[in-house]
Structures are given as C-alpha cells and as structure tokens.
Protein backbone atom coordinates (compact mmCIF):
# COMPACT_ATOMS: atom_id res chain seq x y z
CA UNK A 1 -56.96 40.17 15.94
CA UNK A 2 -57.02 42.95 13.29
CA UNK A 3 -52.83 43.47 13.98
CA UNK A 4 -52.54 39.54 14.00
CA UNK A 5 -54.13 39.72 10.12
CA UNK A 6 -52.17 43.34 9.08
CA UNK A 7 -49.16 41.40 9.83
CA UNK A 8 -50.02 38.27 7.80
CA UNK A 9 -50.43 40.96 4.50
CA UNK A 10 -47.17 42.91 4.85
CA UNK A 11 -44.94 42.60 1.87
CA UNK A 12 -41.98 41.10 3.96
CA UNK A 13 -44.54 38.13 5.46
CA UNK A 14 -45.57 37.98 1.62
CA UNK A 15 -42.13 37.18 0.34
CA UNK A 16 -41.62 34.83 3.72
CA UNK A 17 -44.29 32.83 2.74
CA UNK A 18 -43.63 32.67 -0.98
CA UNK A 19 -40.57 31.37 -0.43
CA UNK A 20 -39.56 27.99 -0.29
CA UNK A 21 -38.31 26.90 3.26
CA UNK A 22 -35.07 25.02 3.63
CA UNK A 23 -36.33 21.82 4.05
CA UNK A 24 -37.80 21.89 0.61
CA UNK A 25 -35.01 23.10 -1.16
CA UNK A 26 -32.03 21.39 -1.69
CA UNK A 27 -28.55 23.44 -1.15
CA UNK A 28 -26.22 21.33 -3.28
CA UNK A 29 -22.83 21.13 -2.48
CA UNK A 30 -20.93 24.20 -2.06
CA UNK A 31 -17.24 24.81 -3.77
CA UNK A 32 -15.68 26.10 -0.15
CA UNK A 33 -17.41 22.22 0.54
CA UNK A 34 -15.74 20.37 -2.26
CA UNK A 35 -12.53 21.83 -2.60
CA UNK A 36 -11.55 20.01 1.12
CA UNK A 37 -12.29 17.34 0.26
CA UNK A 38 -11.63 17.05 -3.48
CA UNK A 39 -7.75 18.28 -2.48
CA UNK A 40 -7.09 15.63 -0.02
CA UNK A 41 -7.77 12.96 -2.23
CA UNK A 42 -5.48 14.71 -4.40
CA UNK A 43 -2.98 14.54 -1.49
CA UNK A 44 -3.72 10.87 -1.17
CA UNK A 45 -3.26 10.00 -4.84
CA UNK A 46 -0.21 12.49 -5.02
CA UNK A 47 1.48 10.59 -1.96
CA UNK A 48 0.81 6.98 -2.99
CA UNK A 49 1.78 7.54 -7.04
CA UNK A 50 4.58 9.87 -6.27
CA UNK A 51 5.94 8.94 -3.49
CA UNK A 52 5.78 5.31 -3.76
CA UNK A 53 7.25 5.54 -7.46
CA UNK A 54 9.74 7.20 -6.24
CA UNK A 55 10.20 4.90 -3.54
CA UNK A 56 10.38 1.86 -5.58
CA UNK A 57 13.06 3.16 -7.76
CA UNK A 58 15.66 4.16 -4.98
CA UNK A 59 14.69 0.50 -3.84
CA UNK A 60 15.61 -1.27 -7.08
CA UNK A 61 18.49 1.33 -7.20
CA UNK A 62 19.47 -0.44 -3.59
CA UNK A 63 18.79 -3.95 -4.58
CA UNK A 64 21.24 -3.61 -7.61
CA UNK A 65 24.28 -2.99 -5.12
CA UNK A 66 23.60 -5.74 -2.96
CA UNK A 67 20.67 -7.95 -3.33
CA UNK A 68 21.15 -9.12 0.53
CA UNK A 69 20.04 -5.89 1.72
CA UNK A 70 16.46 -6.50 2.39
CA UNK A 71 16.61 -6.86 6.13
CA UNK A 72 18.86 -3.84 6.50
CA UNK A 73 16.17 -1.99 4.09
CA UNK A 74 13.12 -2.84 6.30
CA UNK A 75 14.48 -2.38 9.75
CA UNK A 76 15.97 1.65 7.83
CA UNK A 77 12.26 1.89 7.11
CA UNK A 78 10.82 0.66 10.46
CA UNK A 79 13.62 2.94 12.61
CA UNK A 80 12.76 6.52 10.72
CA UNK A 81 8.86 6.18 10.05
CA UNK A 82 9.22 5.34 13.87
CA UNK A 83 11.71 8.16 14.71
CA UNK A 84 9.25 10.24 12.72
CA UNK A 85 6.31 10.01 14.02
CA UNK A 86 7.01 9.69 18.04
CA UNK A 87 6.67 12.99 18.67
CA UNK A 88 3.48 13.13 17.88
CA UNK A 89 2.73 10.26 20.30
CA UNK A 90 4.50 11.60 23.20
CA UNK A 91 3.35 13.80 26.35
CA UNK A 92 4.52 14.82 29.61
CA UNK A 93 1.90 14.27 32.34
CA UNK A 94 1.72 16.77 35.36
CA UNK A 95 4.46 16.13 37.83
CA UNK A 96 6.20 13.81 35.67
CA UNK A 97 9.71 14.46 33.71
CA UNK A 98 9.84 11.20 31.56
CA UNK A 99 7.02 10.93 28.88
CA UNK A 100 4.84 8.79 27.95
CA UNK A 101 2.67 7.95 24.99
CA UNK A 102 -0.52 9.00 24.82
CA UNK A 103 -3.99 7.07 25.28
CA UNK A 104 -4.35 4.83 22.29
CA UNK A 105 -7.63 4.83 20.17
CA UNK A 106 -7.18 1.56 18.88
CA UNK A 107 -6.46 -1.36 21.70
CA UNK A 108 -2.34 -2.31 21.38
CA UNK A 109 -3.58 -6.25 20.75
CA UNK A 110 -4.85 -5.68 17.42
CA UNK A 111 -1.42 -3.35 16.45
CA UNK A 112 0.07 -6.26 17.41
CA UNK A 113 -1.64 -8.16 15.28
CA UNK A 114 -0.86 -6.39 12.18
CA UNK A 115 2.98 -5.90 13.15
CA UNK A 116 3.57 -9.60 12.72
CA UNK A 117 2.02 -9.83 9.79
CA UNK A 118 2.71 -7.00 7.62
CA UNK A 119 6.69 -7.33 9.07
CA UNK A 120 6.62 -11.25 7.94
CA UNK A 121 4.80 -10.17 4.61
CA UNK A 122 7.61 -7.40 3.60
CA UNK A 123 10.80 -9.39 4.97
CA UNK A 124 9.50 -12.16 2.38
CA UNK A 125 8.71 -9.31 -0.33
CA UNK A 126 12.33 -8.27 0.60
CA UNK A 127 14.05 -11.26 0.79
CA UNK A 128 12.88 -12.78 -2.73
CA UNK A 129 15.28 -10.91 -5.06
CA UNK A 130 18.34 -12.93 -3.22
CA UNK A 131 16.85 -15.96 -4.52
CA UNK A 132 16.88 -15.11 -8.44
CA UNK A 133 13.55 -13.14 -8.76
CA UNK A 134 13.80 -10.05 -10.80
CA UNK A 135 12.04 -7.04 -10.00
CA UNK A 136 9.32 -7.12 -12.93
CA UNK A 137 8.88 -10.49 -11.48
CA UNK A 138 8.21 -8.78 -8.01
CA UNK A 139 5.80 -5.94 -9.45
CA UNK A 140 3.75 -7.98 -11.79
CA UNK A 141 3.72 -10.77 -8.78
CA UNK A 142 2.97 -8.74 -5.98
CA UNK A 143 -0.28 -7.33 -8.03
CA UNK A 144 -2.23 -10.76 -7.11
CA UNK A 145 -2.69 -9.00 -4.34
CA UNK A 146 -5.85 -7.72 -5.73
CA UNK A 147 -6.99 -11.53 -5.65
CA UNK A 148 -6.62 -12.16 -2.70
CA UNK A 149 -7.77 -8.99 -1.14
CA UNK A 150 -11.61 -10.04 -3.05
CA UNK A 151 -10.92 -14.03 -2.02
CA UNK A 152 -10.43 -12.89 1.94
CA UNK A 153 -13.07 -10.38 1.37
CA UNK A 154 -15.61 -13.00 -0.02
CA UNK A 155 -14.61 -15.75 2.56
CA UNK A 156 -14.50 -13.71 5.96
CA UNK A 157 -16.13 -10.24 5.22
CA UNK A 158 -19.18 -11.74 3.62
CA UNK A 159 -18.87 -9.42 0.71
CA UNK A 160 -20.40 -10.11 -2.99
CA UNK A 161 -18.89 -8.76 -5.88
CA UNK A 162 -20.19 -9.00 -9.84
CA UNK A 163 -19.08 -11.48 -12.32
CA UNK A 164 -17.53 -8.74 -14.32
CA UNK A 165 -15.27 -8.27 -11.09
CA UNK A 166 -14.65 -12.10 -10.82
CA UNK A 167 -13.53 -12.15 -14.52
CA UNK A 168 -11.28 -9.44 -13.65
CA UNK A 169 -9.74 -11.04 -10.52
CA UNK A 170 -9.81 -14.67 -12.43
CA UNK A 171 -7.67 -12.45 -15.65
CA UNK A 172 -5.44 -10.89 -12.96
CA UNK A 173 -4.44 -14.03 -11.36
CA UNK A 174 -4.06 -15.92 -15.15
CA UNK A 175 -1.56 -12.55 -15.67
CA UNK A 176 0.48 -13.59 -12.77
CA UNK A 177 0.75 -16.95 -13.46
CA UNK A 178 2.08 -16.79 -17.42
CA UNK A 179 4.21 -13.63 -16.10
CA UNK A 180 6.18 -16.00 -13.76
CA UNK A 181 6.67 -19.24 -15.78
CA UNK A 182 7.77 -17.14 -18.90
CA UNK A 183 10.46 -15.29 -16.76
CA UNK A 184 13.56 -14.13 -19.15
CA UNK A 185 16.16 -16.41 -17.96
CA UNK A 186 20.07 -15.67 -17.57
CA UNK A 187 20.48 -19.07 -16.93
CA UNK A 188 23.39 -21.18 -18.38
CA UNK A 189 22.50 -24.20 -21.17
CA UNK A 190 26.01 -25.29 -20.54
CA UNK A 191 25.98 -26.19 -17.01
CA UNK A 192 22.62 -27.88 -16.29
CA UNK A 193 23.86 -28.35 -12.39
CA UNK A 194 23.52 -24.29 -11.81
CA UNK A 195 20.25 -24.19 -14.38
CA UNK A 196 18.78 -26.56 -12.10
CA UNK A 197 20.21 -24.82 -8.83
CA UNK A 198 18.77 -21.35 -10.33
CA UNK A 199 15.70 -22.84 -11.01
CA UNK A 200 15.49 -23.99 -7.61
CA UNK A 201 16.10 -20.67 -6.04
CA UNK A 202 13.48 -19.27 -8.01
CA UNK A 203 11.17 -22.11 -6.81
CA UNK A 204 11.89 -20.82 -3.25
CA UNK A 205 11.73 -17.10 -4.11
CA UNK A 206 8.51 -17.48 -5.54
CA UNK A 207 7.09 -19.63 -2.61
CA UNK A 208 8.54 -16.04 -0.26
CA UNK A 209 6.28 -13.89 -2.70
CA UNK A 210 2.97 -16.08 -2.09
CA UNK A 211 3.09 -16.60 1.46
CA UNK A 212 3.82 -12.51 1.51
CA UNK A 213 0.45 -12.11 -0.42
CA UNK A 214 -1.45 -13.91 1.55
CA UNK A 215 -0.10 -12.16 4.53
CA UNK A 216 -0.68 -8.90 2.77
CA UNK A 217 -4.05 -9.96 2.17
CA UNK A 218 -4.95 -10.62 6.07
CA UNK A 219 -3.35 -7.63 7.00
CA UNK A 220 -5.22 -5.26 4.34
CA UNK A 221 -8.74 -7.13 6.13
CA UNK A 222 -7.63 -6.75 9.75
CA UNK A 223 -6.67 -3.19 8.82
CA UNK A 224 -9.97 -2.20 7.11
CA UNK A 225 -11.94 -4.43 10.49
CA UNK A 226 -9.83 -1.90 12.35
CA UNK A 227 -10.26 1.60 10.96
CA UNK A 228 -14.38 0.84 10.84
CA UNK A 229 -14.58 -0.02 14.21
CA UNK A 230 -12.19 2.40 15.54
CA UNK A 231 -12.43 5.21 13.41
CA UNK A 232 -9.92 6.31 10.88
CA UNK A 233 -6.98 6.55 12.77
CA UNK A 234 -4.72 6.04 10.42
CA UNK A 235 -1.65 8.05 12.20
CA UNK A 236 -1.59 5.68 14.98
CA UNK A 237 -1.71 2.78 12.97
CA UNK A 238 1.59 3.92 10.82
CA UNK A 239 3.18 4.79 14.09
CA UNK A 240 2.05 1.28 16.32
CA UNK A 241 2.71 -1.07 13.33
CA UNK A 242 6.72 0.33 12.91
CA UNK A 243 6.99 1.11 16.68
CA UNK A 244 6.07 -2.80 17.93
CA UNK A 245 7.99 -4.38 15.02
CA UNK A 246 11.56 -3.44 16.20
CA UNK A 247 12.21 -6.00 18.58
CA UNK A 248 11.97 -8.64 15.25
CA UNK A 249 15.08 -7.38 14.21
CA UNK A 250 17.39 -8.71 17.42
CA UNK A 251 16.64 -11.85 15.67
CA UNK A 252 18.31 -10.82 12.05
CA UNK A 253 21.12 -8.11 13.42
CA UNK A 254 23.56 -9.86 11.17
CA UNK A 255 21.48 -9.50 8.29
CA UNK A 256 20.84 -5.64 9.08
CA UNK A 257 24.58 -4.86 9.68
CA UNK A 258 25.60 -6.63 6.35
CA UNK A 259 23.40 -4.54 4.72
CA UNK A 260 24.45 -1.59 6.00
CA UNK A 261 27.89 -2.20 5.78
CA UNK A 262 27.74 -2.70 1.94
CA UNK A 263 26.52 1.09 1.69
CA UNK A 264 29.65 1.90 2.49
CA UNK A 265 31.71 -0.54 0.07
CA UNK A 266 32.56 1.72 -3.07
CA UNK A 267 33.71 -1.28 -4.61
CA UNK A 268 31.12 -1.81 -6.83
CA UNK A 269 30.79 1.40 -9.22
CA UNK A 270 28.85 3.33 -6.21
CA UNK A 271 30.33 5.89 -4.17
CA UNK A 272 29.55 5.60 -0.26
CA UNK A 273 28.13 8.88 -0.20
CA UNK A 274 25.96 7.85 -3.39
CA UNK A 275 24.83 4.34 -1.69
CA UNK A 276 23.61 6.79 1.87
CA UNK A 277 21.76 9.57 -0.12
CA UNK A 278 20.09 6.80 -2.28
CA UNK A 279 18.85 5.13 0.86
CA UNK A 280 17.82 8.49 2.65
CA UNK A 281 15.67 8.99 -0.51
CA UNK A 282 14.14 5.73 0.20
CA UNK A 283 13.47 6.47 3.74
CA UNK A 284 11.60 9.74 2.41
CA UNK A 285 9.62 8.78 -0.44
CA UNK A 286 8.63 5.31 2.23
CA UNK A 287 7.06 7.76 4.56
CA UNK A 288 5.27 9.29 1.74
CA UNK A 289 4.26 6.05 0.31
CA UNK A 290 2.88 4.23 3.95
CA UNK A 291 1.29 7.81 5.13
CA UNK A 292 -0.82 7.54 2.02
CA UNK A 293 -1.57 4.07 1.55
CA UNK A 294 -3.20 4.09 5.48
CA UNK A 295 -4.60 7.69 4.99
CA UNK A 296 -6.50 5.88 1.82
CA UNK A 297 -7.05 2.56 3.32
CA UNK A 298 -8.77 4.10 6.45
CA UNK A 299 -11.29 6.00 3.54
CA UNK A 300 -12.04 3.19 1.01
CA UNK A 301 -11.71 -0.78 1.45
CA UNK A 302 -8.80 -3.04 1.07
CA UNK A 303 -9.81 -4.13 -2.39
CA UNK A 304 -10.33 -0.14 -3.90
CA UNK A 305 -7.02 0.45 -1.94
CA UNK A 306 -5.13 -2.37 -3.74
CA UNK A 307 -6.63 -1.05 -7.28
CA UNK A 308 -4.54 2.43 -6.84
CA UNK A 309 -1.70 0.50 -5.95
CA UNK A 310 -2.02 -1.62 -9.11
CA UNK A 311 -1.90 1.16 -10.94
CA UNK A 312 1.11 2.37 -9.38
CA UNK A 313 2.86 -0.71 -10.16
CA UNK A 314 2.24 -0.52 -13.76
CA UNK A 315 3.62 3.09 -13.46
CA UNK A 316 6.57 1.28 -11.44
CA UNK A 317 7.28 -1.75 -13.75
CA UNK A 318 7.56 0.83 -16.96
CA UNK A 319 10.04 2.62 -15.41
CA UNK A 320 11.76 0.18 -14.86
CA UNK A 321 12.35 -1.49 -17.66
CA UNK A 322 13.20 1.69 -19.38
CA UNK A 323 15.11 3.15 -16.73
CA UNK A 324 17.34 -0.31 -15.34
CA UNK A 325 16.98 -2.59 -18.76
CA UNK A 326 15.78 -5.20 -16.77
CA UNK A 327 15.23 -8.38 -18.66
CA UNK A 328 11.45 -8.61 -20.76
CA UNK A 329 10.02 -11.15 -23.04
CA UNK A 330 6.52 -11.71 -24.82
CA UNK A 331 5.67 -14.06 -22.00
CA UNK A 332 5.90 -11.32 -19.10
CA UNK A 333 4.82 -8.61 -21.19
CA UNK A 334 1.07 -10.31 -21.96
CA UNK A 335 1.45 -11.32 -18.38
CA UNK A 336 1.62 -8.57 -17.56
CA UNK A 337 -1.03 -6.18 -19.35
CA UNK A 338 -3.13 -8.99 -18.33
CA UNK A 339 -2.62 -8.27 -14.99
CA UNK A 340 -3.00 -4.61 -15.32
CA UNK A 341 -5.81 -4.74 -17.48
CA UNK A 342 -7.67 -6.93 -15.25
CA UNK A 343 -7.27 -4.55 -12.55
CA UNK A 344 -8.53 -1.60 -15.25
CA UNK A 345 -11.93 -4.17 -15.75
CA UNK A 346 -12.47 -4.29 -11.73
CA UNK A 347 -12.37 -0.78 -11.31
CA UNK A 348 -15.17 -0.09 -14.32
CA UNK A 349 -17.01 -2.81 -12.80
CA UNK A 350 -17.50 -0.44 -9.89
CA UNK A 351 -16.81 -1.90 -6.41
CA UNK A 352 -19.18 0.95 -5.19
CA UNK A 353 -22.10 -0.14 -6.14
CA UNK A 354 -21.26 -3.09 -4.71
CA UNK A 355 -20.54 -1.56 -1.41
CA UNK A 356 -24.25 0.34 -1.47
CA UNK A 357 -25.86 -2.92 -2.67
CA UNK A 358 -24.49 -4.35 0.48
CA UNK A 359 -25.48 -1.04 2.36
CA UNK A 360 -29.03 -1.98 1.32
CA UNK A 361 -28.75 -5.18 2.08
C-alpha cells in the first residue's frame, strides 16, 4: 500500500494528473491536415476555371470555321476522354491474355442512365449554334441551369432552400429570359422572308438549349443520387458515361465525318494544321474541364456545383466578347449581369446552411 501511495506523489504522476487528458482538450486542425485538403480544392477550382475556359475558347474558335461541327466535336470528346482513361479500367485476370475491365463500384444501369442523358443534353448544347444562336446567347442561356438544378432539387430531392436563394434563382431565370429576346440581330429589314426564316431558326435553336437544360438538370440529380450512395467515384463515372455513349454516334456518322472533314478545308482563312491543333487543345482542356466538374460534383451538390460553373461562364462570356467581337447590346448585357449576379446572391445566401438545416432535420 505504502508503494501504491509513493507512486501517486512522484513528480512525473504529478504532472500526469495535472494535465488535461485528450478527451478534454481539443487538437484543432493541424497545417500537415489542411494543406491536403485545402490544395485539392485548389486543384478542383484550377481544373474547372482553367481548363474549361480554355476549353470553351478553342470551342468557339471551332464553331467559327464550321458551325456544323457539333457532332464531330462531341463524339472527338467522347473517343479521347475514353481512350484516356481505359487503362485505368483494364486488367488481365490469371490465365487469361485478353483483358477485361475491372469490377464496377457503381451498377452499369445507372451509367447508363446518365449516358443518354448527358449525350442528348450536349448534342442539343452543340447543335444550337447551326440554328442562328450566338455564343453569348449559349453562355448566358446555358446558366439557367442553376434553376433548374434548385427546381429538380425542390421537386424530387425534397430539399428547402431560403427566399433569399429563391429571389436569386427567380433573378437568374428573369436574366435569361431578357438576354434571349434582346439578342443583337444580323438580320436583314430588306428581306422580311429570311428575317422571318432567321427568326424561326432561332425559335428552334432555343427550344435545343431548353430541352438540354432540363436534361442537364436530371443528369446533375441522378449524378449527385449516385456519388452518395456509391461513394465518390467520380473516375468511373467520367470513364462509364464516355465509354457507353459511343454506339450513339453510328446513328450521326455523316454528321461526325463532315465535321471532321472541314478541319482539313483551308479554305476558309484556317490552315489544316491550325484547324487539328485547335481541336487537340479542345480535347485537352475537355479532359481538364469533365475531370473537375465530377471530382467537384462527387464533393458538393448539383446546385453548389452549378454556382462554380456560373462563374466560369461569366469568365467565359467576357472573353469572348473581347477576344471574338461577338455581337452585344444593352438588352443582353443587363441580361446578363442579372444572371450572374443572381448566381453571386445564391452563393451569399449560403446553400450550406441549408444543407446542415436539412442534416438536422
């Protein structure tokens, strides 16, 4: 008993006790902690900003020597993000000399799923500049997409958001609207029989652009229903939703190989080699752009996920304004800062305190 109590008054069991234990105290959060995690959203934002900019330019750059290439342009993209990204997929089993792809974490059904919509939903996007819609039209249009993201998420997610954030979505969608009835119009006064045949064309390239968004907007829900019940696999789902969509394209091989066969035409003030490096940049920054966009859509929801891509589409329409002259007007310009700033008044409104409301909940 007497070494049990000399024990208990040694200066080391002194400083023991007088010390707080670990479940009192709180750590905090390291820097070798943060820094992970702090520099792969950095990575994120770096591949979604930069790399879809960039992106978008070569793809205006594109448009501008043939606005027929859309087809050709989407089955380029499917064909190297596929090409890309096999390896990854691909093992040789024991015994075997053929491979074979690996066990999927996700069940092929609901890749399959996704494929036929987010292939519809970017063969519309694509299509719509044939039919008289101008690419600030396209970028301020395509931005709704933040509406309907909230809309779907409200009518089949069960989610609530604020009234700040319905304002926002309500100014967003007003934005949209003025930006595409106050279009600047090359349209000629003298010949009312092509004004009105213009005018129709841009009826029908407007309808492409809103069955695309709501498209998108299924796909960005089925994705996010996805990556939280699966995990965030977001590798696979890049891989699965270019791999499956392939076999669309038997059904527009004339469309692809008109496309590609005006890369080569130097006819029109582009050199062939010019038109093939332009699209190989395309094909680059693209892989950038869609690794990011998933790596950030399997981390945050559909809605925060369309919020960084509104911003990137401001960044986008500037540039091009400036850098391709495209036309503007007071009509599309309030259009579109209302768009933009709507999107600006959704993200202060904070969608995560929604999301830990609902948490509670």
């Amino acid at each position: 008993m007497s070494r049990r109590r000399d024990a208990k008054n040694t200066p080391a069991a002194k400083k023991m006790a007088s010390t707080p234990t670990s479940d009192s105290v709180d750590p905090g959060v390291r820097l070798s902690q943060a820094t992970p995690a702090l520099l792969d959203y950095y990575s994120i934002l770096s591949m979604v900003l930069g790399g879809c900019c960039i992106n978008f330019w070569a793809y205006e750059q594109l448009l501008m020597m043939n606005a027929r290439i859309g087809s050709a342009l989407t089955f380029s993209h499917v064909v190297f993000i596929t090409a890309q990204s096999l390896p990854t997929f691909l093992f040789f089993p024991p015994g075997h000399l053929l491979p074979r792809l690996k066990p999927r974490q996700v069940p092929l059904l609901h890749w399959a799923a996704q494929v036929l919509l987010l292939t519809t939903s970017t063969l519309l996007y694509n299509w719509a500049f044939a039919y008289n819609v101008q690419v600030s039209i396209l970028v301020v249009f395509r931005s709704a997409g933040l509406a309907i993201s909230m809309l779907f998420g409200f009518l089949f997610a069960g989610k609530k958001y604020t009234v700040m954030q319905v304002f926002s979505v309500i100014l967003v969608s007003a934005g949209v609207i003025l930006a595409t009835l106050a279009r600047p119009s090359a349209s000629n006064k003298s010949n009312p029989t092509q004004s009105a045949d213009e005018y129709q064309r841009y009826t029908i390239g407007i309808s492409m652009l809103v069955a695309s968004l709501v498209l998108t907007g299924l796909y960005g829900l089925l994705q996010e229903r996805t990556y939280q019940t699966y995990g965030p696999c977001w590798k696979e789902g890049v891989f699965y939703t270019h791999f499956l969509s392939l076999p669309v394209f038997l059904f527009l091989a004339r469309d692809v190989q008109q496309g590609l066969a005006s890369l080569s035409d130097s006819t029109k003030g582009t050199s062939a080699a010019a038109s093939w490096f332009i699209l190989a940049l395309n094909l680059c920054s693209q892989l950038l752009c869609v690794s990011g966009v998933n790596k950030l859509s399997s981390q945050v929801s559909s809605v925060s996920t369309n919020i960084v891509l509104t911003v990137r589409k401001a960044i986008s329409l500037c540039f091009s304004v400036w850098w391709f002259g495209n036309p503007w007007n007071a009509g599309l310009g309030i259009g579109a800062s209302m768009v933009f700033c709507g999107s600006l008044l959704f993200t202060v409104s904070g969608p995560k305190k929604i999301d830990t409301q609902k948490k509670k909940e």
